[in-house]
N, C-alpha and C. Protein backbone atom coordinates (compact mmCIF):
# COMPACT_ATOMS: atom_id res chain seq x y z
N UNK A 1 0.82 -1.19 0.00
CA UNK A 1 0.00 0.00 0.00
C UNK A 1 0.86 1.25 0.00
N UNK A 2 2.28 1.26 0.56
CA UNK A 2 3.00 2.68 0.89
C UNK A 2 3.50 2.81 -0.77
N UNK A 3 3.75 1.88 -1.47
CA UNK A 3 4.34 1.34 -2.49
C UNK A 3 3.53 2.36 -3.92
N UNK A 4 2.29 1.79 -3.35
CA UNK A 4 0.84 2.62 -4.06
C UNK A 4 0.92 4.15 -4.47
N UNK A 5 0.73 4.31 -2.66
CA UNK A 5 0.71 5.92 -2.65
C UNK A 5 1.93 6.68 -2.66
N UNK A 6 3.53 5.89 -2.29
CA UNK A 6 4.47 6.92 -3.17
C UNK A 6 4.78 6.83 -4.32
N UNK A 7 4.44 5.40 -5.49
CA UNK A 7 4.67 5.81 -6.83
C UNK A 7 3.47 6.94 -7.39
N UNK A 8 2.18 6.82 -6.54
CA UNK A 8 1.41 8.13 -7.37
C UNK A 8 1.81 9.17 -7.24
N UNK A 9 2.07 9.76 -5.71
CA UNK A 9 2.52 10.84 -5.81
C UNK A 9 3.70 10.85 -6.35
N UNK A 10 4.50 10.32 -6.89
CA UNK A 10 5.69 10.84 -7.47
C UNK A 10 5.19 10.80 -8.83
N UNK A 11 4.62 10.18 -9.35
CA UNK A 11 3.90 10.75 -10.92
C UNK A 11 3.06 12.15 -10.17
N UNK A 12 2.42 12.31 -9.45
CA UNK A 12 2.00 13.54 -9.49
C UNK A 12 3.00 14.67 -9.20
N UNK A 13 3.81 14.51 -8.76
CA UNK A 13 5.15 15.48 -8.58
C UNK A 13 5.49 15.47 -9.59
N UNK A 14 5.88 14.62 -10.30
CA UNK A 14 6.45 14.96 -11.87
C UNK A 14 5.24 15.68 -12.84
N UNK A 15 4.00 15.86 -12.88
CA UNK A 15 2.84 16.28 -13.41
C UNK A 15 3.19 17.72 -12.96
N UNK A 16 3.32 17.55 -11.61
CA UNK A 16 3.68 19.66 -11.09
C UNK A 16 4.87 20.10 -11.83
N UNK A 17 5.85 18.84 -11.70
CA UNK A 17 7.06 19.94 -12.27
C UNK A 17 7.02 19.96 -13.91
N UNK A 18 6.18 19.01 -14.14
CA UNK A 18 6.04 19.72 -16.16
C UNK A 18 5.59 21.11 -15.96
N UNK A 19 4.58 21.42 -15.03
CA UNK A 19 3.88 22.49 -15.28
C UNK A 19 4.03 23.71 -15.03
N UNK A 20 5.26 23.61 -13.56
CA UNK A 20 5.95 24.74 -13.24
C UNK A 20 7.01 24.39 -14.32
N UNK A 21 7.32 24.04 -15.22
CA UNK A 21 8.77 24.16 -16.05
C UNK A 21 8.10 24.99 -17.78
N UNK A 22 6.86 24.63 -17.63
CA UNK A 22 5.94 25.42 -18.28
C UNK A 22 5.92 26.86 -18.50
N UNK A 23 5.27 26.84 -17.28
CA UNK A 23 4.82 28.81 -16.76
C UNK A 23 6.65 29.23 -16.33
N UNK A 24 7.67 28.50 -16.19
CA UNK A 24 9.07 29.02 -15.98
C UNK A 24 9.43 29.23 -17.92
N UNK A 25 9.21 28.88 -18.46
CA UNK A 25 9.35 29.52 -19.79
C UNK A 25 8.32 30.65 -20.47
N UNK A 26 7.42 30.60 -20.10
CA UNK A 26 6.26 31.59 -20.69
C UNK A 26 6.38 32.65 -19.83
N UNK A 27 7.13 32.80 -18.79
CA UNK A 27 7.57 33.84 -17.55
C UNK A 27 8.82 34.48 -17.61
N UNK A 28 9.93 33.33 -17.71
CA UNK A 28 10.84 33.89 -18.59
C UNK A 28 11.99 34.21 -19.64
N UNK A 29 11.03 32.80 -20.23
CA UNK A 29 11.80 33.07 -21.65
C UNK A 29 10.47 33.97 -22.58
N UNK A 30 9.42 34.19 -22.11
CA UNK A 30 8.49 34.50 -23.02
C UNK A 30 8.05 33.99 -24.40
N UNK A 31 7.41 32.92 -23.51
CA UNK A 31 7.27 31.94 -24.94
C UNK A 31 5.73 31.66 -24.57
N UNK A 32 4.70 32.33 -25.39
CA UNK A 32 3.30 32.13 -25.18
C UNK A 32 2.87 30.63 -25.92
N UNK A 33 2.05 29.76 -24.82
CA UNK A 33 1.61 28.90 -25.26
C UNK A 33 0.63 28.73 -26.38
N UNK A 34 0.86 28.00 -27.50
CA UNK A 34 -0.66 27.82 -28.48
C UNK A 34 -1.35 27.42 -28.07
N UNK A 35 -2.55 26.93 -28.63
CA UNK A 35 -3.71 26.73 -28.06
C UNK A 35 -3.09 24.97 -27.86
N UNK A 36 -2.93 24.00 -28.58
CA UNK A 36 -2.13 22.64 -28.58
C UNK A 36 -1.43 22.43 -27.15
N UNK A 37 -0.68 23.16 -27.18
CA UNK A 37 0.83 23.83 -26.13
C UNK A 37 -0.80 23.66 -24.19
N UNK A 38 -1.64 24.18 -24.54
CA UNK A 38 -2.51 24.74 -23.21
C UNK A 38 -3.43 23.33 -23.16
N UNK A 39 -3.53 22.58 -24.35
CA UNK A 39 -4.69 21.17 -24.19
C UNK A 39 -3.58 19.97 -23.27
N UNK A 40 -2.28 20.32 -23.45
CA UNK A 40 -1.14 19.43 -23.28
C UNK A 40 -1.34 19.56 -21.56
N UNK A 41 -1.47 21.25 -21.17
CA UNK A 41 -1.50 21.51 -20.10
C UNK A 41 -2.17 20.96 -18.80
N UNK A 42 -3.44 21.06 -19.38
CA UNK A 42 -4.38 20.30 -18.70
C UNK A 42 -4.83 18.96 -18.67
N UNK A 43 -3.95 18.11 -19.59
CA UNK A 43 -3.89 16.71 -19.44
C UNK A 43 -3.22 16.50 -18.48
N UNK A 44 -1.52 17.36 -18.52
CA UNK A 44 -0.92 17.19 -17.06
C UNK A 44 -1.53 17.79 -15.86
N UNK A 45 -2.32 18.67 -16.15
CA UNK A 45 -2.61 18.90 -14.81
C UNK A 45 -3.94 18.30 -14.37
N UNK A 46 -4.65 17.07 -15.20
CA UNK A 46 -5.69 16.36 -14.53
C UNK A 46 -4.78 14.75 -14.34
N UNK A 47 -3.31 14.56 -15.17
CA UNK A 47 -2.83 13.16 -14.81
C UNK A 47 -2.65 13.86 -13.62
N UNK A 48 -1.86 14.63 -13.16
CA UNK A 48 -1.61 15.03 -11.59
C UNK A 48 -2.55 15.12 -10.63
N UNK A 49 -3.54 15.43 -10.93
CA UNK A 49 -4.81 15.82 -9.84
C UNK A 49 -5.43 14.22 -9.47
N UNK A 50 -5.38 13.73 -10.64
CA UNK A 50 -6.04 12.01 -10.60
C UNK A 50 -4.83 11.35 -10.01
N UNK A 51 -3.79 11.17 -10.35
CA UNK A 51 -2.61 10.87 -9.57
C UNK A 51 -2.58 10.95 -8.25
N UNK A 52 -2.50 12.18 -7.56
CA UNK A 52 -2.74 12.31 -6.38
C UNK A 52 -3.90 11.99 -5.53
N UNK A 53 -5.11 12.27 -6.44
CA UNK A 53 -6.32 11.56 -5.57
C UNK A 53 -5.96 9.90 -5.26
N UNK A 54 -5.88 9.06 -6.37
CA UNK A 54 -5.19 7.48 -6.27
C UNK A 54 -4.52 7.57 -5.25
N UNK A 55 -3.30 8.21 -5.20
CA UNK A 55 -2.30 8.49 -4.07
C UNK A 55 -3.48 8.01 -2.45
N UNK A 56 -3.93 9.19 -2.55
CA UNK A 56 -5.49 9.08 -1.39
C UNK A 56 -6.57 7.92 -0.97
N UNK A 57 -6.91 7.66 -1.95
CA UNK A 57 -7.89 6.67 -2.35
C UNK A 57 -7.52 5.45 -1.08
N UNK A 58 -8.49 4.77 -0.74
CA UNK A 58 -8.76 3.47 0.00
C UNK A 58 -7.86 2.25 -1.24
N UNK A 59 -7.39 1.50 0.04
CA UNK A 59 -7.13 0.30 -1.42
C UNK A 59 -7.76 -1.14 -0.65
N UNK A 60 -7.76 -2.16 -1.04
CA UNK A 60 -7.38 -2.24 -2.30
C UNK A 60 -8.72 -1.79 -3.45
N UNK A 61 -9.66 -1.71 -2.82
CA UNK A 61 -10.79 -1.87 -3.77
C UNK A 61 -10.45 -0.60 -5.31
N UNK A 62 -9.86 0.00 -5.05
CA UNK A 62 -9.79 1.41 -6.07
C UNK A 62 -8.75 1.02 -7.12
N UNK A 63 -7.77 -0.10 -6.61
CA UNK A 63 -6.74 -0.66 -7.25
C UNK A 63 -6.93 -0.77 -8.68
N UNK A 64 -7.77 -1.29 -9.32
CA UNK A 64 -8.12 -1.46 -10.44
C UNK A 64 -8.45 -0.43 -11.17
N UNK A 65 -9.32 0.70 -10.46
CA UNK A 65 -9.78 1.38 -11.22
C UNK A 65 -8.79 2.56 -11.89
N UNK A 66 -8.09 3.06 -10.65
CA UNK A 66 -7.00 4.33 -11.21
C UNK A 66 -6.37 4.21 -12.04
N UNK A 67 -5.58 2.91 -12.54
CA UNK A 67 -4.63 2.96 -13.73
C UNK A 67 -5.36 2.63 -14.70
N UNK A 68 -6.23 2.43 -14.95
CA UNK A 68 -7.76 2.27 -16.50
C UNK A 68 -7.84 3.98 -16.21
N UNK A 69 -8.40 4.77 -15.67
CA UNK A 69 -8.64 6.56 -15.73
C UNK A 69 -7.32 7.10 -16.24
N UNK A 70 -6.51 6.90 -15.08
CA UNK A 70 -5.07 7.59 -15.87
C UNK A 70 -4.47 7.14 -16.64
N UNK A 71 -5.02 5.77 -17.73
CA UNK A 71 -4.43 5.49 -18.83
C UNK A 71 -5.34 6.60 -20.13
N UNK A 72 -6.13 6.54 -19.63
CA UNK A 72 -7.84 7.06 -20.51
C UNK A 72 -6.83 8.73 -20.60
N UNK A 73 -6.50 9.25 -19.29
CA UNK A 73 -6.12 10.74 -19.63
C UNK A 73 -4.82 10.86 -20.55
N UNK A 74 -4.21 9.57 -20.11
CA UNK A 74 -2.66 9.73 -20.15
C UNK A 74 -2.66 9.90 -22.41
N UNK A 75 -3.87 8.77 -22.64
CA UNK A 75 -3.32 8.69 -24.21
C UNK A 75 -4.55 9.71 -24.81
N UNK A 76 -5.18 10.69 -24.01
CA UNK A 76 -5.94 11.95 -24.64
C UNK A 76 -4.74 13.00 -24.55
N UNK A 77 -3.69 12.79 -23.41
CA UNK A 77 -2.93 14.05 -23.68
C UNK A 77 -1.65 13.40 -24.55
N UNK A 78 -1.31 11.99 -24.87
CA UNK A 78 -1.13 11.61 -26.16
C UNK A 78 -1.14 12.10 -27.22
N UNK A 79 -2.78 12.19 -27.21
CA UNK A 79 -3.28 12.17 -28.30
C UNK A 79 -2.73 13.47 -29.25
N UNK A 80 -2.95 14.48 -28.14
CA UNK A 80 -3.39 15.91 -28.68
C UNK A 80 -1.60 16.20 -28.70
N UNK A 81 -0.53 15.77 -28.09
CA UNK A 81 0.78 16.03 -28.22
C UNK A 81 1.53 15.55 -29.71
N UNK A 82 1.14 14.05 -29.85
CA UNK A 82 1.49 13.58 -31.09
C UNK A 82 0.57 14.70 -32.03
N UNK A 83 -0.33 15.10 -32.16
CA UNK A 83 -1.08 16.05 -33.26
C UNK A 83 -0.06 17.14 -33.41
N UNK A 84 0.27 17.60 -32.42
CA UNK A 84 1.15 18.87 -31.91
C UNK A 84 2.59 18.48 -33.05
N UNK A 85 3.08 17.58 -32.77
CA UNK A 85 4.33 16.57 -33.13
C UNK A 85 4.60 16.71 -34.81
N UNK A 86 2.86 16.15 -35.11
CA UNK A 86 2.79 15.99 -36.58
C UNK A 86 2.92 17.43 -37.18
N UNK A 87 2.17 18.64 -36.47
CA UNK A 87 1.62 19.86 -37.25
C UNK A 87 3.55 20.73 -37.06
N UNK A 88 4.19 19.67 -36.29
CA UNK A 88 5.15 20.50 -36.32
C UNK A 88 6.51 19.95 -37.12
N UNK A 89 6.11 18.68 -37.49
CA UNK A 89 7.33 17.75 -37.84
C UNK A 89 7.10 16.69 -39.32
N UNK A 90 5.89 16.92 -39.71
CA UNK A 90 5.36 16.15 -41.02
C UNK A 90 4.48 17.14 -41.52
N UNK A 91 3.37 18.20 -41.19
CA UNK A 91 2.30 18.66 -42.15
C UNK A 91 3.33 19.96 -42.51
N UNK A 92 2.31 20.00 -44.07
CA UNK A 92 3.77 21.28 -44.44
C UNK A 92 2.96 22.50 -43.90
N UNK A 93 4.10 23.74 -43.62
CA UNK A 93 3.23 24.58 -42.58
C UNK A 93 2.97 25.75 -43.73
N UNK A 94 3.08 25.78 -45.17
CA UNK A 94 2.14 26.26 -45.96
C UNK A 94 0.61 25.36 -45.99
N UNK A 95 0.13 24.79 -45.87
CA UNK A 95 -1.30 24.25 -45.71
C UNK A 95 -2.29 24.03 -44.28
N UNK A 96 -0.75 25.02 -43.07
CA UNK A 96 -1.59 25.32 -42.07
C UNK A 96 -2.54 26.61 -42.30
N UNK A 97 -3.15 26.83 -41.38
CA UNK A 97 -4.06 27.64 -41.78
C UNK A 97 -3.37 28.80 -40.81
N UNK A 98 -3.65 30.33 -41.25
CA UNK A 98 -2.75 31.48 -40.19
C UNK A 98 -3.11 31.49 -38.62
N UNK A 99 -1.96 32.08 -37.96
CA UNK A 99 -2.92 32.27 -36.64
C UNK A 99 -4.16 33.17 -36.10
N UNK A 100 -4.68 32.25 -36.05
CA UNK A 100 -6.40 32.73 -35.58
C UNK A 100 -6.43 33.34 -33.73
N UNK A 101 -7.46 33.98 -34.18
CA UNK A 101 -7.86 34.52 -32.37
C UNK A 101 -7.44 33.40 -31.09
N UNK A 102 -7.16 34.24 -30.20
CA UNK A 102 -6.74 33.03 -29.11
C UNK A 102 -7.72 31.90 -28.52
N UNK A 103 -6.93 31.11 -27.58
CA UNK A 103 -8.47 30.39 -27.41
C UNK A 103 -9.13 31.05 -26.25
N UNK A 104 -8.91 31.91 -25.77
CA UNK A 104 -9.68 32.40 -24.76
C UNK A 104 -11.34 33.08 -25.50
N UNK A 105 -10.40 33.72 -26.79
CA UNK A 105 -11.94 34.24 -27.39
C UNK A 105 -12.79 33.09 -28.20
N UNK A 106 -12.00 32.14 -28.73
CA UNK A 106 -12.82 31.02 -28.73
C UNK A 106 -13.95 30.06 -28.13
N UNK A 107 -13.10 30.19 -26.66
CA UNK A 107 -14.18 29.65 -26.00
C UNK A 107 -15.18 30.50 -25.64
N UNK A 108 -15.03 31.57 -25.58
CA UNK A 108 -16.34 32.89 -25.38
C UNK A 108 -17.48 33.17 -26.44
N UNK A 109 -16.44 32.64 -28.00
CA UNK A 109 -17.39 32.73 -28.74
C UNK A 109 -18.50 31.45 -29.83
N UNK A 110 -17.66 30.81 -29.66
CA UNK A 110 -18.04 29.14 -30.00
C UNK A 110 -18.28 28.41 -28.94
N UNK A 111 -19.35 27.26 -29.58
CA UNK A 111 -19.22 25.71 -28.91
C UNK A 111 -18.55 25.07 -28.15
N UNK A 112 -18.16 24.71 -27.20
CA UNK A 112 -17.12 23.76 -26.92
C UNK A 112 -16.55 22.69 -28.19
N UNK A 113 -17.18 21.97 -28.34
CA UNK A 113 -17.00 20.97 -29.86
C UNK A 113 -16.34 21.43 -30.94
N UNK A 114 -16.87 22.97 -31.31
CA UNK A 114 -16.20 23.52 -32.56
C UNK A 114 -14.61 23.80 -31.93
N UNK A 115 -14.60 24.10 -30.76
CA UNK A 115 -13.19 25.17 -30.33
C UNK A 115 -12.23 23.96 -30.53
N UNK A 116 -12.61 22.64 -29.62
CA UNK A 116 -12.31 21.43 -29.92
C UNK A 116 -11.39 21.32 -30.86
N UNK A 117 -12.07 21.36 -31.78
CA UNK A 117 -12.07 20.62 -33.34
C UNK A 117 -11.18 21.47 -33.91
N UNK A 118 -11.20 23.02 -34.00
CA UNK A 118 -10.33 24.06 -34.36
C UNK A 118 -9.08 24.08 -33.59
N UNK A 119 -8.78 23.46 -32.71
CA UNK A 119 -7.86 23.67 -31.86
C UNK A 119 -6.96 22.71 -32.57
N UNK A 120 -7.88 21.48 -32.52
CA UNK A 120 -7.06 20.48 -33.09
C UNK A 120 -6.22 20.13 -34.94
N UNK A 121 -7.14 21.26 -35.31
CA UNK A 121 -6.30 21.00 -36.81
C UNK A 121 -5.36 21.98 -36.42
N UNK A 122 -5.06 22.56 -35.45
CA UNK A 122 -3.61 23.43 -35.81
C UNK A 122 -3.75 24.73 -36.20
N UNK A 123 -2.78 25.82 -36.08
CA UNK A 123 -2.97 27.02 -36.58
C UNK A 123 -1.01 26.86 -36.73
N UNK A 124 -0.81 28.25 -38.10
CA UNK A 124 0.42 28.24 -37.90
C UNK A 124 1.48 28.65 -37.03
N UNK A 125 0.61 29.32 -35.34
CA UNK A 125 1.73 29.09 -34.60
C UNK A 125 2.07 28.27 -33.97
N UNK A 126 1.11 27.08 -34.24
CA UNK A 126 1.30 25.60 -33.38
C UNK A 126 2.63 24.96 -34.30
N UNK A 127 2.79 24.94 -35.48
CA UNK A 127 4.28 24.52 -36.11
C UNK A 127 5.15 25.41 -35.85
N UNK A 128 5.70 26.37 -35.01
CA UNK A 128 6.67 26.61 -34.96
C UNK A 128 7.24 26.44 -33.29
N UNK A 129 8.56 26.08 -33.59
CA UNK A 129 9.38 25.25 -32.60
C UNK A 129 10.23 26.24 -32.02
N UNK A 130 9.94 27.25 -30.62
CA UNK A 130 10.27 28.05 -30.11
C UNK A 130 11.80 27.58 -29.11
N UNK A 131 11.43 26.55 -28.80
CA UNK A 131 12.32 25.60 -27.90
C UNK A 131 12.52 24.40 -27.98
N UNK A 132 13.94 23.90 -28.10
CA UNK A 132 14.12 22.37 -27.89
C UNK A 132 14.99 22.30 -26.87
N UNK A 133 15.63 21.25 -26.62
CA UNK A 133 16.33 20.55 -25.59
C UNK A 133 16.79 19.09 -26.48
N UNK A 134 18.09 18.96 -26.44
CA UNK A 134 18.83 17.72 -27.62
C UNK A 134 17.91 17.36 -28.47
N UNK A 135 17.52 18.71 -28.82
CA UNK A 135 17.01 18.73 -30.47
C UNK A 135 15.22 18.44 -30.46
N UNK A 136 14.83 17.64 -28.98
CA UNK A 136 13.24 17.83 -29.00
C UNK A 136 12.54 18.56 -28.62
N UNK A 137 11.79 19.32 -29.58
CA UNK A 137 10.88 20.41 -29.26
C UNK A 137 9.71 19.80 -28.02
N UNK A 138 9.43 20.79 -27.67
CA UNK A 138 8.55 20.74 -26.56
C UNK A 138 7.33 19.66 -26.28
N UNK A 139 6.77 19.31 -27.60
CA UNK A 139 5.66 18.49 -28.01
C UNK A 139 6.12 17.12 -27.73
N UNK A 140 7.16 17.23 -28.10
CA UNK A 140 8.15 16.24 -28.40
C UNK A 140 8.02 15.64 -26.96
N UNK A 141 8.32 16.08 -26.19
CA UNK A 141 9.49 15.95 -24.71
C UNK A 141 7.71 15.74 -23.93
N UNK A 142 6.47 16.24 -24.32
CA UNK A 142 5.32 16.39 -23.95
C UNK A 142 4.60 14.53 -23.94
N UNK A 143 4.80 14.69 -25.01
CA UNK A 143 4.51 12.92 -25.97
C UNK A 143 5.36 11.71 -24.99
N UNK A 144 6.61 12.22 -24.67
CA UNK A 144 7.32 11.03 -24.28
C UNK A 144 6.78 11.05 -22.71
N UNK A 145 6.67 12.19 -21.81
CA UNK A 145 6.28 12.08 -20.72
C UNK A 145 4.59 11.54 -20.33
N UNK A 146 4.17 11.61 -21.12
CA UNK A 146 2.64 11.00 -21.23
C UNK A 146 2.65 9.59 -21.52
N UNK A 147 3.83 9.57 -22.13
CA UNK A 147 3.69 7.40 -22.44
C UNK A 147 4.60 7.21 -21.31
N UNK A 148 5.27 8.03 -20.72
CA UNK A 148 6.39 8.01 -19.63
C UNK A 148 5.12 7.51 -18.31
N UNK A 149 4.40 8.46 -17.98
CA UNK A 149 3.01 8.37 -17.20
C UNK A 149 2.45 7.43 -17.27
N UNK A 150 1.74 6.90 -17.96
CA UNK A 150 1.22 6.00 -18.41
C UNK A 150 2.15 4.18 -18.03
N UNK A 151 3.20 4.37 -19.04
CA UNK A 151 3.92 3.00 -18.31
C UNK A 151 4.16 3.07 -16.65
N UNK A 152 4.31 4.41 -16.45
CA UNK A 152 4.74 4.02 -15.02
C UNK A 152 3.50 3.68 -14.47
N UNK A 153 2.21 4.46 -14.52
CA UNK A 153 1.06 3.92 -13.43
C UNK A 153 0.80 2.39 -13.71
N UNK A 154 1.33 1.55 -14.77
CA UNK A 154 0.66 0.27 -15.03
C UNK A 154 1.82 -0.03 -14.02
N UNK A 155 3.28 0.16 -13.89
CA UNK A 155 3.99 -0.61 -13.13
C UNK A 155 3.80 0.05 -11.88
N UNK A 156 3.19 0.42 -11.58
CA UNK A 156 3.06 0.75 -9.92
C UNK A 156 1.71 -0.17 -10.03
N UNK A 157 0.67 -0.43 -10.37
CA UNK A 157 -0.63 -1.54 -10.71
C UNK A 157 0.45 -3.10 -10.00
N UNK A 158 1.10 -2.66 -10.96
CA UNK A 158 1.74 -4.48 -10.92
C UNK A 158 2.67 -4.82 -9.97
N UNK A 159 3.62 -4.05 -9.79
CA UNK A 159 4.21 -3.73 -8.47
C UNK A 159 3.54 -4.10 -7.11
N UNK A 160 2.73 -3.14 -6.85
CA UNK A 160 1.66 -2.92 -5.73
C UNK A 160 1.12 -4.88 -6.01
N UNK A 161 0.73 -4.94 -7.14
CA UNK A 161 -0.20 -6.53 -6.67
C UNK A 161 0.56 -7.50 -6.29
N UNK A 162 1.74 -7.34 -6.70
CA UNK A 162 2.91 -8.62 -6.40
C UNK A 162 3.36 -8.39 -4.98
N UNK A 163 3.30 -7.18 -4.18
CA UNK A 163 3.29 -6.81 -2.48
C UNK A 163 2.41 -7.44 -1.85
């Protein structure tokens, strides 16, 4: 059980420090997030929040359930990072479309569904690569820590059952 609740919280500690390493570049290197860059955000910051609740949680009965949820978040913020990946590393960024209004006025002025959907084909400041680190841009380094997340909560699952 201790086994449980310190591998979650240490995925949820690693969920905080993506996010303070985040707002430490948009603070001060001044690097405004795209709209892609902010969906990434809040995947880490609900693997962290779900992370830490697990952390909490009664066991064993909950055992099962947390690593099925934080797999469910882990390959939506997947999802939307590899998109990020592609619009920045395979689609040509003449057939992106220009940068459009932020998403703040998006969501004020559209659907949820449409903002969605617009978010997700990309705009052309989602292809450009403000920052890397040994050559992987941000999306990049985003993608690997989400399958990073993900394998680890299954081996804390399996871990924990073999205790």
């Amino acid at each position: 059980m201790l086994r449980w609740r310190l591998g979650h919280l240490a995925l949820s500690l690693f969920c905080a420090g993506t996010i303070a390493f985040a707002i430490y570049l948009q603070n001060t290197q001044f690097l405004s997030p795209c709209p892609l860059c902010i969906f990434q955000r809040v995947g880490f910051i609900t693997f962290g929040l779900l992370s830490l609740c697990a952390a909490a949680a009664p066991m064993p009965k909950m055992s099962r359930f947390w690593p099925v949820v934080l797999t469910i978040v882990g390959l939506a913020g997947a999802g939307v990072a590899a998109r990020h990946v592609a619009i920045q590393y395979v689609i040509d960024p003449a057939q992106l479309p220009s940068c459009g209004p932020g998403l703040a006025f998006l969501v004020e002025t559209q659907p949820w569904l449409q903002v969605f959907k617009g978010v997700l084909t990309g705009h052309g400041e989602c292809g450009v690569i403000d920052w890397s680190l040994f050559g992987l841009s941000l999306p990049v380094m985003a993608l690997l820590g989400f399958i990073g997340l993900i394998i680890a909560t299954w081996m804390i699952r399996f871990w924990q059952a073999k205790a």
